[in-house]
Protein backbone atom coordinates (compact mmCIF):
# COMPACT_ATOMS: atom_id res chain seq x y z
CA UNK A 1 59.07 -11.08 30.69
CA UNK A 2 59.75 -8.03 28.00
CA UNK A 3 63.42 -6.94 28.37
CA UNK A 4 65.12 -4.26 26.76
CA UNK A 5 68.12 -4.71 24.47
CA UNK A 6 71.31 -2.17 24.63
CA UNK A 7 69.95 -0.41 21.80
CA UNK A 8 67.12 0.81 24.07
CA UNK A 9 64.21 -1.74 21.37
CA UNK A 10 61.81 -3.70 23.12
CA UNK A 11 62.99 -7.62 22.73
CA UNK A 12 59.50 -10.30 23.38
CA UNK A 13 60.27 -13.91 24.11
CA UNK A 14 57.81 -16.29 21.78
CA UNK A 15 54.88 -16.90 24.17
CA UNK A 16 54.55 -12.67 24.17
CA UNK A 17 54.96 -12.26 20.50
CA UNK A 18 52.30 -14.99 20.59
CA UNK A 19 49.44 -12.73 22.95
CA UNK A 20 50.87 -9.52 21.29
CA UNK A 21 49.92 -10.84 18.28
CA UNK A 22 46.37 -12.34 18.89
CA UNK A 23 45.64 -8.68 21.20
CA UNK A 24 46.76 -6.44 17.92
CA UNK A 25 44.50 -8.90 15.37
CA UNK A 26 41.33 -8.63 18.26
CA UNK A 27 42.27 -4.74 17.70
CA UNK A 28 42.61 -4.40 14.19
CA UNK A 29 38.97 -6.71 13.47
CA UNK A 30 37.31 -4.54 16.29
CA UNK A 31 38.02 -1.42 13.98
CA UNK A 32 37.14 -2.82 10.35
CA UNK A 33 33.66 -4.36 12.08
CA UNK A 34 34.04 -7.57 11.37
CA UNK A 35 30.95 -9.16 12.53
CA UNK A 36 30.26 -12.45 13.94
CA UNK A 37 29.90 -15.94 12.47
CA UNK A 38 26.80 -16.21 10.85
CA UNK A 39 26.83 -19.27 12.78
CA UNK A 40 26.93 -17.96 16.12
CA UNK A 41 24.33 -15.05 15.29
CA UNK A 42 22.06 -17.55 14.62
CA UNK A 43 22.35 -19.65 17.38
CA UNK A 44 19.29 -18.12 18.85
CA UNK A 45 16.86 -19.43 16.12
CA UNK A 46 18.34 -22.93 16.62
CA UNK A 47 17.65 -22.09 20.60
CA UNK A 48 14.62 -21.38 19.98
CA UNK A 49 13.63 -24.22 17.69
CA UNK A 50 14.79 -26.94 20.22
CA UNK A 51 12.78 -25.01 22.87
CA UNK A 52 9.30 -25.05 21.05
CA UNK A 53 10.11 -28.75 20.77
CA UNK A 54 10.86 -29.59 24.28
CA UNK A 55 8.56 -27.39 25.83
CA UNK A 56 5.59 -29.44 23.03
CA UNK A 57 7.15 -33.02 24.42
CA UNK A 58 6.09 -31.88 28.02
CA UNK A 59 3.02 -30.53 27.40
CA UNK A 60 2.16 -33.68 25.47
CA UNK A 61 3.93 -35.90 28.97
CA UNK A 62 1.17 -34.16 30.75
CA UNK A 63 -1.71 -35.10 28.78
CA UNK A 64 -0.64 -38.73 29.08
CA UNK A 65 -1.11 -38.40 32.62
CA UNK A 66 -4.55 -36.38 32.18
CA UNK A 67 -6.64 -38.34 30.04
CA UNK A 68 -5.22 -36.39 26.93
CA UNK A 69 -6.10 -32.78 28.02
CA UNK A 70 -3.05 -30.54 27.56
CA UNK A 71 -2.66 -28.49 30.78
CA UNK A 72 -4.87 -25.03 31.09
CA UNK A 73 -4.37 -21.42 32.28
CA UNK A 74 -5.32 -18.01 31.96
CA UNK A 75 -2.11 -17.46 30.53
CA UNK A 76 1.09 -19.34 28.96
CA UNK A 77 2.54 -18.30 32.34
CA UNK A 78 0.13 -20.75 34.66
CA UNK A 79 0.40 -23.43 32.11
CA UNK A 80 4.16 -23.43 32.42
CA UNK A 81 3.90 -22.77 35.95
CA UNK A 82 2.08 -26.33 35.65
CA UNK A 83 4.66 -28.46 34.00
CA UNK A 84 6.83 -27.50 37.07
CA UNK A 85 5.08 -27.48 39.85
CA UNK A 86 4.47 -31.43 38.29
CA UNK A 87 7.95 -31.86 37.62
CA UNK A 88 7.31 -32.25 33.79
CA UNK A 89 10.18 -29.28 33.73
CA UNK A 90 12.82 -28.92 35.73
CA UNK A 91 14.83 -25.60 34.68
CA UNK A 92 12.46 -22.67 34.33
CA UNK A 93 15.10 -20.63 32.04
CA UNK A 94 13.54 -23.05 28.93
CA UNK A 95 10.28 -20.68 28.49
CA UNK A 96 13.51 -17.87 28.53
CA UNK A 97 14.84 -16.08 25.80
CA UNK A 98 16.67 -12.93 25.14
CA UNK A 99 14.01 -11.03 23.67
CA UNK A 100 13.37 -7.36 25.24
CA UNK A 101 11.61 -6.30 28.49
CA UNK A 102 12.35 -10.14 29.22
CA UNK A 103 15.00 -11.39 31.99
CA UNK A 104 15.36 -14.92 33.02
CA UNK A 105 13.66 -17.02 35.53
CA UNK A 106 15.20 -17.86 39.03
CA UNK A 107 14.68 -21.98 39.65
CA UNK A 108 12.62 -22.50 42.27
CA UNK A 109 10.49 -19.32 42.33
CA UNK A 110 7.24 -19.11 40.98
CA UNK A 111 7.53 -17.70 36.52
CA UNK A 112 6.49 -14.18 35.77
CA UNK A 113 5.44 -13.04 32.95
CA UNK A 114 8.45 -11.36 32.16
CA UNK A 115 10.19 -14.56 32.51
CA UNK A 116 8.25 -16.48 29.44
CA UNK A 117 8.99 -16.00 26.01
CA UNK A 118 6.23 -18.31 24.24
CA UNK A 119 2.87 -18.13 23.97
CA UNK A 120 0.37 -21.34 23.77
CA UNK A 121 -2.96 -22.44 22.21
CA UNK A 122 -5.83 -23.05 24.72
CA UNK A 123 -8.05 -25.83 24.27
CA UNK A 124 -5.85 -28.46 23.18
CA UNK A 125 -6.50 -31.74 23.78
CA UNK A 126 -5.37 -35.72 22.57
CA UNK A 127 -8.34 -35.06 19.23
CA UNK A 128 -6.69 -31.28 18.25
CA UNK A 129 -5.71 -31.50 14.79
CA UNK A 130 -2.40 -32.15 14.16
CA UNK A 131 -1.70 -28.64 12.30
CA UNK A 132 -2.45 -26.52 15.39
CA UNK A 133 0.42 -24.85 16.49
CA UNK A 134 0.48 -25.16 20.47
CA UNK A 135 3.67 -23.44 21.39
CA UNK A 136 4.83 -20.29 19.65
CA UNK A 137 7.42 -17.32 20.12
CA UNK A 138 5.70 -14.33 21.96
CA UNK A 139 4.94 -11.18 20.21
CA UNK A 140 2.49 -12.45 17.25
CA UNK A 141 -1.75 -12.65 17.00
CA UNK A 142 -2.50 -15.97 15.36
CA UNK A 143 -5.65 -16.51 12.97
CA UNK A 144 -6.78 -19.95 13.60
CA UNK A 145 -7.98 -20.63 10.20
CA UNK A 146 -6.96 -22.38 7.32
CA UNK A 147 -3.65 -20.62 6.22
CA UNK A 148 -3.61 -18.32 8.90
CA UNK A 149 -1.63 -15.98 9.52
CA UNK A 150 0.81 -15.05 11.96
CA UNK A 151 0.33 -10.98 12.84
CA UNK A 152 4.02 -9.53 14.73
CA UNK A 153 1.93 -7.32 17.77
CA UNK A 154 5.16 -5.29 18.22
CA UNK A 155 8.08 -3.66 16.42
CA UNK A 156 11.00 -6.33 15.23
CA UNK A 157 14.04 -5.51 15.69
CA UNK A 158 14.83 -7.28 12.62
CA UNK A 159 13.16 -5.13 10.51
CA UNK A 160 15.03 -1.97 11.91
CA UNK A 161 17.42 -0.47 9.69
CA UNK A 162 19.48 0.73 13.08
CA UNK A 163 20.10 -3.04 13.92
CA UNK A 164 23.45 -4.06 13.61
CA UNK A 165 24.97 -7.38 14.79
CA UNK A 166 27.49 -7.51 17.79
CA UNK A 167 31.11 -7.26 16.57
CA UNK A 168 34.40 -8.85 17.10
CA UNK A 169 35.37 -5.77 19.24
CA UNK A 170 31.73 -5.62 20.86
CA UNK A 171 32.00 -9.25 21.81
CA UNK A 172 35.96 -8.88 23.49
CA UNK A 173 34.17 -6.00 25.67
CA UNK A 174 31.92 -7.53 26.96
CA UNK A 175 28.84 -6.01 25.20
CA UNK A 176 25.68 -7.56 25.63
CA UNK A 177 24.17 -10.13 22.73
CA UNK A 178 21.86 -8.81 20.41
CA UNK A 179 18.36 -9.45 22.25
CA UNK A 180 16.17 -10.58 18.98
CA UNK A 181 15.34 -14.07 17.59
CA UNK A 182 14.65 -12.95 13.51
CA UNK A 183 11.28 -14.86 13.11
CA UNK A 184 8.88 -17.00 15.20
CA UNK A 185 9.33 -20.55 16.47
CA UNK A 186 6.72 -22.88 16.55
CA UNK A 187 5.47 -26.42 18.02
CA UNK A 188 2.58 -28.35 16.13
CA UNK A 189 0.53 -30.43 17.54
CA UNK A 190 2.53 -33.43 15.51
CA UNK A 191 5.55 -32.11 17.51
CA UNK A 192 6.99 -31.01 14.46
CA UNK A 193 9.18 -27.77 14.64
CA UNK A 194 10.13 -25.13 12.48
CA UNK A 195 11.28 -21.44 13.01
CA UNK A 196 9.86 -18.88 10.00
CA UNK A 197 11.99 -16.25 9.41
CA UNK A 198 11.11 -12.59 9.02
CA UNK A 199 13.13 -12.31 5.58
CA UNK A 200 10.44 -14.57 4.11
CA UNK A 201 7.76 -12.34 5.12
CA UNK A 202 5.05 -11.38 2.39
CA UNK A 203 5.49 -7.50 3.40
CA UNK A 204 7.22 -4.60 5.41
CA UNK A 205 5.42 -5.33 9.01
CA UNK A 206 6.57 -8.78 9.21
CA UNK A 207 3.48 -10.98 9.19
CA UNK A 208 4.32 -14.63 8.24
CA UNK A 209 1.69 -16.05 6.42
CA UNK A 210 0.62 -19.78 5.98
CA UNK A 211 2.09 -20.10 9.89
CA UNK A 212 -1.72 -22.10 10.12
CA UNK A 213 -1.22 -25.43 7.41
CA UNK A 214 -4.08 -25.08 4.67
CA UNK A 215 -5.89 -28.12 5.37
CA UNK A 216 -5.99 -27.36 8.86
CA UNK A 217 -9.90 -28.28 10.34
CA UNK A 218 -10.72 -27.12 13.84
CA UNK A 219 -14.08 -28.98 13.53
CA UNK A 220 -15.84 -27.02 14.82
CA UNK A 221 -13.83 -26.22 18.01
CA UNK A 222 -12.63 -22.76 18.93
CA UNK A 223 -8.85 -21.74 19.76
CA UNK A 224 -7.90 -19.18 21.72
CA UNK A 225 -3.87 -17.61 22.13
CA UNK A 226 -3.08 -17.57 25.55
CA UNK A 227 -0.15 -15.07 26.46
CA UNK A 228 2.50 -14.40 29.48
CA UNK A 229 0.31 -11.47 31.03
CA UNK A 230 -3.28 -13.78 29.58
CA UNK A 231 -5.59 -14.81 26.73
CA UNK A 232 -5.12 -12.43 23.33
CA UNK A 233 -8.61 -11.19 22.16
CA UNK A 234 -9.70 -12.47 19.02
């Protein structure tokens, strides 16, 4: 408890020097802007690269159980819808992340399209080449070509000079986290995942090249993007 001394001074036992302390330091970093761990603002690529993965490893469960025909949809919303209504998924807030005009999914009512963050390839099946990328990040049109590219559909946030990270002083407020993922993650068919960030992209409106492998062959066999709200035109 603070007491005060004859002298009329404030006198703090140790344990309130101790929260004084830590409040005025929270105080003094909140002003100068120091912003957070680089570690910790990019925790949502690492999010997203162990989602593309997991949500790949049940899509590939189901074609085991399907004679190698990856579940199908008019959009990446009834696919997912798929994986749990067949209990390849249990937690709907994996197809979730904080990107904008998105919110997450309630378990145990039927996904929206607001509620999925990743589009998928349709048509793949056990002989699909092992190059094709069948799980992606939302927000991109993918030539499925040799070296295709990947074409942002949208304005990133990223590329925004008004973007600023959340600070010290934002975070001990309670502000909201920045809602952007810097870059696309993406699922091959060989279940290998990477995430592509925008600073490597070839020019000012983001689009990542190479996101299709140069050797990739379709053999003849047409792709199609399918969407939360449905299948992207070619």
């Amino acid at each position: 408890m603070i007491q005060r001394s004859k002298m009329g001074t404030l006198k703090l036992n140790k344990k309130e020097k101790g929260c004084f302390g830590f409040l005025i330091l929270i105080i003094i970093l909140g002003f100068i802007g120091v912003q957070m761990p680089s570690g910790l603002r990019e925790a949502p690529t690492s999010m997203a690269i162990q989602q593309s993965r997991t949500i790949a490893l049940m899509l590939f469960a189901y074609s085991n159980d399907h004679g190698g025909e990856y579940p199908q949809g008019k959009s990446s919303t009834e696919v997912f819808q798929q994986l749990l209504d067949g209990n390849y998924c249990s937690d709907p807030a994996i197809f979730y992340l904080p990107l904008p005009g998105k919110t997450q999914p309630i378990a145990g009512k039927k996904l929206n399209p607001e509620n999925v963050c990743y589009d998928v390839t349709k048509g793949v099946d056990e002989n699909a080449p092992d190059g094709l990328p069948v799980i992606f990040i939302t927000g991109y049109k993918v030539t499925y070509a040799p070296s295709g590219a990947a074409l942002p559909l949208m304005k990133i946030a990223f590329l925004s000079s008004k973007f600023h990270p959340r600070t010290w002083l934002g975070w001990w407020q309670n502000e909201p986290r920045d809602t952007y993922v810097p870059g696309i993650a993406v699922c091959y068919k060989d279940l290998s995942a990477k995430f592509i960030s925008l600073k490597t992209a070839v020019d000012a409106n983001g689009t990542v090249p190479n996101f299709i492998p140069a050797d990739f062959d379709a053999k003849g066999k047409t792709y199609r993007q399918l969407t939360p709200d449905g299948e992207l035109p070619p």
